[in-house]
N, C-alpha and C. Protein backbone atom coordinates (compact mmCIF):
# COMPACT_ATOMS: atom_id res chain seq x y z
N UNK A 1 100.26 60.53 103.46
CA UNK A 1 100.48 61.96 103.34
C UNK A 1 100.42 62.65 104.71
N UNK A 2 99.97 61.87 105.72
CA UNK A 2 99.50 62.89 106.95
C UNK A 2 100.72 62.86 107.60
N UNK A 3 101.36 61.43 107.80
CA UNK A 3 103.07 61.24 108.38
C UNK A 3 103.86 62.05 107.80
N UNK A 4 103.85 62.23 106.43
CA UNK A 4 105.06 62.80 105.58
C UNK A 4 104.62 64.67 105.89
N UNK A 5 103.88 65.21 105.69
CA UNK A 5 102.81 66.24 105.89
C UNK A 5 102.43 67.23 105.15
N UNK A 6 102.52 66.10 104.10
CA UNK A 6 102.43 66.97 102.34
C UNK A 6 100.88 67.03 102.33
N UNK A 7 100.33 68.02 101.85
CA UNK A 7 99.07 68.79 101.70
C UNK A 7 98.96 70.07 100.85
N UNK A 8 97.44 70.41 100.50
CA UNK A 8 97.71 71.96 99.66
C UNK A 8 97.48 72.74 100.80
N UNK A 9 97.88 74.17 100.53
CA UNK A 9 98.05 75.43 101.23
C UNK A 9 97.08 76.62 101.01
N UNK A 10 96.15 76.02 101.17
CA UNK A 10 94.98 76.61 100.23
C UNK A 10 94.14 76.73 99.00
N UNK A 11 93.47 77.51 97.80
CA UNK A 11 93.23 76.89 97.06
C UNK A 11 93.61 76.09 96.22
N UNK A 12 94.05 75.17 95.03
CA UNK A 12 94.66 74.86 94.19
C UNK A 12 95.37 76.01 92.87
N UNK A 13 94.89 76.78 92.85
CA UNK A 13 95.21 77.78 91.85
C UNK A 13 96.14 78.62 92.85
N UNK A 14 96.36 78.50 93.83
CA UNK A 14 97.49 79.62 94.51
C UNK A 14 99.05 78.75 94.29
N UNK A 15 98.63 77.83 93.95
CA UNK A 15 100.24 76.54 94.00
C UNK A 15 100.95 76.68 95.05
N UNK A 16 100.44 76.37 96.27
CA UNK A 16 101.04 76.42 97.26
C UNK A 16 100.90 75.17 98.04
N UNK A 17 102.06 74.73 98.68
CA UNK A 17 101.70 73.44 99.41
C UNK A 17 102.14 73.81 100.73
N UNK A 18 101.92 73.03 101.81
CA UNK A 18 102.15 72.91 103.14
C UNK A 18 102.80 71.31 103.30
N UNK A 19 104.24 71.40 104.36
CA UNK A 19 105.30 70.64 104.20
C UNK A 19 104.65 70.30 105.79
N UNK A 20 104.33 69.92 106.47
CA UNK A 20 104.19 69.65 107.73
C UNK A 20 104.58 68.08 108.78
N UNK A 21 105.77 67.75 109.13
CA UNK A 21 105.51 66.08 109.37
C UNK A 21 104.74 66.02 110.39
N UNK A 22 103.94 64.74 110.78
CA UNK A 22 103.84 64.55 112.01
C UNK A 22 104.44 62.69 112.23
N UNK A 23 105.69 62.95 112.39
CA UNK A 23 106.21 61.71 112.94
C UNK A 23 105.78 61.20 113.76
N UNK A 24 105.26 62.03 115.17
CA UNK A 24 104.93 60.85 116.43
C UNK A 24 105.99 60.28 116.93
N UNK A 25 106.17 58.68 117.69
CA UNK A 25 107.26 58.31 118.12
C UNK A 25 108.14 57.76 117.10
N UNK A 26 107.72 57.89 115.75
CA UNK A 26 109.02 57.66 114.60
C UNK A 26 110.18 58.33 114.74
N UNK A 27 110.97 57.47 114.58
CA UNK A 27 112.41 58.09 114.27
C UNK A 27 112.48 58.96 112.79
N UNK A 28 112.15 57.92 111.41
CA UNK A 28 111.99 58.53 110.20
C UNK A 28 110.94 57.84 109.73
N UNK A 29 110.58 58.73 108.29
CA UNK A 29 109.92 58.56 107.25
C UNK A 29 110.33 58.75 106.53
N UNK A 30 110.04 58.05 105.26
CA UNK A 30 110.15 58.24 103.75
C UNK A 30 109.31 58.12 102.43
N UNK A 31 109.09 58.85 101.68
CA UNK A 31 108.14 58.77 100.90
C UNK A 31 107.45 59.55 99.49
N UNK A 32 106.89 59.27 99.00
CA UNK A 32 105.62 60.49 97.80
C UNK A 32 104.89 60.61 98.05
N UNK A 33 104.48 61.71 98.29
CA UNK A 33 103.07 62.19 98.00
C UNK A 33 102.15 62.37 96.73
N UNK A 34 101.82 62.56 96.04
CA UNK A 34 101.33 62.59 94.83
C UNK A 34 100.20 64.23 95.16
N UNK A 35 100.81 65.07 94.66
CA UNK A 35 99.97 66.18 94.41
C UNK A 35 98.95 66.75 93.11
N UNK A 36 98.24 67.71 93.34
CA UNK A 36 97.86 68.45 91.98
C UNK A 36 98.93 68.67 91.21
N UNK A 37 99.88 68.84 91.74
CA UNK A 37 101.45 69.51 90.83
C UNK A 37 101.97 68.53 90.76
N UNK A 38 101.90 67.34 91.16
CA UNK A 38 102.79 65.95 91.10
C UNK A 38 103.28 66.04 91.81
N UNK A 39 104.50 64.53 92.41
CA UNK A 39 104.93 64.26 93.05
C UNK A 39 106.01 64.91 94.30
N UNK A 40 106.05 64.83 95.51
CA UNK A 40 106.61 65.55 96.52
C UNK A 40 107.39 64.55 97.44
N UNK A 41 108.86 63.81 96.78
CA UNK A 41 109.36 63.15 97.76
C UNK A 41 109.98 63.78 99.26
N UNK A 42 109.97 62.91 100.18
CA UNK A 42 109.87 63.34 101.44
C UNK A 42 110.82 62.34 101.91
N UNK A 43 112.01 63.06 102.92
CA UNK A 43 112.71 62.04 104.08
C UNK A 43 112.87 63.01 105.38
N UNK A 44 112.00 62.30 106.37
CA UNK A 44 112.68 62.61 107.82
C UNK A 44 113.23 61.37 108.37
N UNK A 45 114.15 62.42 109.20
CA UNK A 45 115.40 61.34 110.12
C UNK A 45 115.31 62.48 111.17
N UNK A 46 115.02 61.25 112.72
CA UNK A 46 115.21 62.08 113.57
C UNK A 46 115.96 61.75 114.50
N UNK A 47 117.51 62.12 115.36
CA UNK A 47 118.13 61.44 115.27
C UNK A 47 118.71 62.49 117.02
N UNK A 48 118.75 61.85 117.99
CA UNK A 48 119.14 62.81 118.78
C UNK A 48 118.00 64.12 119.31
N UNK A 49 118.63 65.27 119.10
CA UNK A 49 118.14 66.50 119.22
C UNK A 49 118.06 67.20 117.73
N UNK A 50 117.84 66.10 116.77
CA UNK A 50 117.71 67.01 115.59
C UNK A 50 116.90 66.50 114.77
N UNK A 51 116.42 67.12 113.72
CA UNK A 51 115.69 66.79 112.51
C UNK A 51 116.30 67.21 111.26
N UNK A 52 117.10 66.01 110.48
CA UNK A 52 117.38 66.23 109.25
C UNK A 52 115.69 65.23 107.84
N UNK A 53 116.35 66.43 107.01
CA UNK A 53 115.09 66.60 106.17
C UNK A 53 115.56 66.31 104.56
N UNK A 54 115.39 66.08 103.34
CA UNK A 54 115.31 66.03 102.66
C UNK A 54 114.09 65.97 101.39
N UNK A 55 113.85 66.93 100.70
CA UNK A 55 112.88 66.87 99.97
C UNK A 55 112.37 67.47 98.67
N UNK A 56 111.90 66.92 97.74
CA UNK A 56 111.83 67.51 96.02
C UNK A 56 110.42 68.12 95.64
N UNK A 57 110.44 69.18 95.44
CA UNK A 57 108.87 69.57 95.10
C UNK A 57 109.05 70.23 93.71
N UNK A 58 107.76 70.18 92.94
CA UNK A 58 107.33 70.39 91.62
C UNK A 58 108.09 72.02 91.22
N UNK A 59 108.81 72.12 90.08
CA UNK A 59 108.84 73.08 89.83
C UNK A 59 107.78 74.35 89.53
N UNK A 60 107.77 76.03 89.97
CA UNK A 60 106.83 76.55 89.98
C UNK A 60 105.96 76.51 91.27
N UNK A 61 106.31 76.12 92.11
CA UNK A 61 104.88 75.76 93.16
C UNK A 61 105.82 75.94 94.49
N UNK A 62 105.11 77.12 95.38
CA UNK A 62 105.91 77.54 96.69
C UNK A 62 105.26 76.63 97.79
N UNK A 63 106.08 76.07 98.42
CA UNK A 63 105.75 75.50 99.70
C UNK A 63 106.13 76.29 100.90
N UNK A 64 105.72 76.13 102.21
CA UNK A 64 105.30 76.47 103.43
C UNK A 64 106.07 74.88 104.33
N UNK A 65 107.56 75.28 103.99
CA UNK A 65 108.18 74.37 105.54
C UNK A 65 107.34 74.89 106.97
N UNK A 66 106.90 73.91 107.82
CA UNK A 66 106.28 73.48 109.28
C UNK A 66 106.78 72.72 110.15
N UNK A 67 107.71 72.83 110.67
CA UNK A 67 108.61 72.10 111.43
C UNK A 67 108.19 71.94 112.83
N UNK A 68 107.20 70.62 113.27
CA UNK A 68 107.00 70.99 114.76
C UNK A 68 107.86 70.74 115.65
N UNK A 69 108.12 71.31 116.91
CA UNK A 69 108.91 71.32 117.92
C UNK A 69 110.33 71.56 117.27
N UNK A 70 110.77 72.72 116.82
CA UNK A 70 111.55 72.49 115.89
C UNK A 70 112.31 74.42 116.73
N UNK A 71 113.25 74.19 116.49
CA UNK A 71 114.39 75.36 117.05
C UNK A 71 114.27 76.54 115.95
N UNK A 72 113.72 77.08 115.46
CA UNK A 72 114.12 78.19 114.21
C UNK A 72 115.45 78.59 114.06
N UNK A 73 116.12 79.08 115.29
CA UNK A 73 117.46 79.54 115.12
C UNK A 73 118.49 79.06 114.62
N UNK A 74 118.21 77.54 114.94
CA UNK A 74 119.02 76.47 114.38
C UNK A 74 119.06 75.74 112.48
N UNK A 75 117.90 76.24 112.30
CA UNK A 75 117.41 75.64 111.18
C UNK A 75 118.17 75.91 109.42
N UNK A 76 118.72 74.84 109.18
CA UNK A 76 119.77 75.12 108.11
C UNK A 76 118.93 74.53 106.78
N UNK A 77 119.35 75.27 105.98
CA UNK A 77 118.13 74.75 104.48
C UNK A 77 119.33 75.33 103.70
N UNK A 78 119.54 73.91 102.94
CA UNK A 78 120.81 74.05 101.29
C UNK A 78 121.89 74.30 102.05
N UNK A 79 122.28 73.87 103.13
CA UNK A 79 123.96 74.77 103.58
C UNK A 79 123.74 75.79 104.23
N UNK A 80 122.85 76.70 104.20
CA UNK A 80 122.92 78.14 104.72
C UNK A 80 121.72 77.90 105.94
N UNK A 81 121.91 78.83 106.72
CA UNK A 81 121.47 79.44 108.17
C UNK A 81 120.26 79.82 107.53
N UNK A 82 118.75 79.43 107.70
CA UNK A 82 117.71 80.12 107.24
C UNK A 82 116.97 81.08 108.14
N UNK A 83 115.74 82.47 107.66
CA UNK A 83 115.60 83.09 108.23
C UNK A 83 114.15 82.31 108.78
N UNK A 84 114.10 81.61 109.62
CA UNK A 84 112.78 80.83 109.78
C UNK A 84 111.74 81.75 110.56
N UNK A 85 110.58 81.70 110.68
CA UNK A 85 109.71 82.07 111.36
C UNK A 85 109.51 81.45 112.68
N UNK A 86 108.75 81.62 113.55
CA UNK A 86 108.71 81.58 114.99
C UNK A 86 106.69 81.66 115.31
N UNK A 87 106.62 80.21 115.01
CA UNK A 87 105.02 79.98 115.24
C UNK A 87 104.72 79.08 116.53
N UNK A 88 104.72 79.45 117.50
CA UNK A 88 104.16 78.44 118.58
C UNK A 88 105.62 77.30 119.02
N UNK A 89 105.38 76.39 118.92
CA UNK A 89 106.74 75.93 118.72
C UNK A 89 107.24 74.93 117.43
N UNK A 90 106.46 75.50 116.77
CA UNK A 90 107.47 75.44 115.02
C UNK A 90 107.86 76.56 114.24
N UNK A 91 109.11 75.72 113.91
CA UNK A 91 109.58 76.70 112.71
C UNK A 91 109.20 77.43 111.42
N UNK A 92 108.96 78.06 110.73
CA UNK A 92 108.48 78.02 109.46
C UNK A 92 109.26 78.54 108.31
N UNK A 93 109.48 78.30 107.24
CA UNK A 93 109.72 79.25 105.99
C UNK A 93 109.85 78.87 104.90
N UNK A 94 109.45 79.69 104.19
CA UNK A 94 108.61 78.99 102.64
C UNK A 94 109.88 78.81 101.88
N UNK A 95 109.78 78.08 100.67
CA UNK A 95 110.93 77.45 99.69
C UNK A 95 109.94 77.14 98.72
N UNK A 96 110.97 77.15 97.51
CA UNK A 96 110.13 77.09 96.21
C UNK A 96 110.46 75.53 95.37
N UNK A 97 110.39 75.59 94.84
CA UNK A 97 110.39 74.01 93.59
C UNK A 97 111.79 73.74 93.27
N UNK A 98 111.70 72.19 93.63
CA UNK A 98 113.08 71.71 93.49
C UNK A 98 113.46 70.99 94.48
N UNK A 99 115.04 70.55 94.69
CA UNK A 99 115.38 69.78 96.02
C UNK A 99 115.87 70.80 97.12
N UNK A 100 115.83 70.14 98.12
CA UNK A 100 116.17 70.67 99.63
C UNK A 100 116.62 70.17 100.56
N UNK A 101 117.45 70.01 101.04
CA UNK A 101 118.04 69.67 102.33
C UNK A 101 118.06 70.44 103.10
N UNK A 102 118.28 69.67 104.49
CA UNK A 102 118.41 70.62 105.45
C UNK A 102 118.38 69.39 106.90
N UNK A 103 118.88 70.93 107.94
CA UNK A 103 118.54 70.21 109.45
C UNK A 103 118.09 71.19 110.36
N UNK A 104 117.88 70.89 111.82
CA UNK A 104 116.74 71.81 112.73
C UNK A 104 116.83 71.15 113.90
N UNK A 105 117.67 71.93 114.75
CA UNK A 105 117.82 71.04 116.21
C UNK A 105 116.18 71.31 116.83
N UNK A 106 116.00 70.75 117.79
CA UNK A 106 114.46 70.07 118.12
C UNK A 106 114.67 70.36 119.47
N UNK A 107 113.46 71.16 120.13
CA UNK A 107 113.06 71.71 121.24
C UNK A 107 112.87 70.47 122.02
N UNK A 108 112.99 70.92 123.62
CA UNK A 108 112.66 69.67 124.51
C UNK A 108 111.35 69.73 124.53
N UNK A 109 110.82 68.42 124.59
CA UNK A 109 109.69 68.32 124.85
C UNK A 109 108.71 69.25 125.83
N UNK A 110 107.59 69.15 125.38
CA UNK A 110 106.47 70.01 126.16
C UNK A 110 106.45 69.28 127.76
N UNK A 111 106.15 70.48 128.98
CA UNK A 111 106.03 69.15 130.25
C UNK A 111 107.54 69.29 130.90
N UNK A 112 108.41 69.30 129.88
CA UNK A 112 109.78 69.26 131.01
C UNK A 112 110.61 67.53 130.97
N UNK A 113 109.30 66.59 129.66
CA UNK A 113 110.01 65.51 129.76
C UNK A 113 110.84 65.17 128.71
């Protein structure tokens, strides 16, 4: 769960989850999580300067996309241009139950390398 970066978003009765990866030097991941709400499949692919995403969450239950090092401006969810947030250098913006796709061109690294 910590690779993929499925977690709750506070208490359990708010039904909220937090989507967060931390790949590291992975290219991708794939996977379930197993929640209070059930299951949360997960795919990152990181490929270039981008991060494509794919992922299914429980109907009823809002998640909190966390995209680190991640471009906001760039960030496409279902086909469309999303209005992402601007946290440090991740993206953010919440999505509700169901599937999702998407992609997110990826900031240069911290340092200049």
């Amino acid at each position: 769960s910590h690779v993929l970066g499925v977690r709750l978003d506070g208490p359990v009765w708010d039904k909220r989850l937090l989507i967060e990866p931390r790949l590291g030097d992975l290219t991708d991941a794939e996977g379930v999580v197993v929640t209070e709400f059930g299951p949360v499949s997960v795919l990152w692919k990181r490929g270039g300067n981008e991060l494509l995403f794919r992922l299914q969450t429980p109907p009823g239950i809002t998640s909190v996309l966390r995209l680190p090092d991640a471009n906001a401006a760039t960030l496409m969810l279902d086909g469309k241009r999303a209005a992402a947030e601007v946290q440090g250098r991740c993206a953010v913006v919440s999505i509700g139950g169901g599937k999702h796709e998407g992609r997110v061109g990826l900031l240069p690294a911290a340092g200049g390398k």
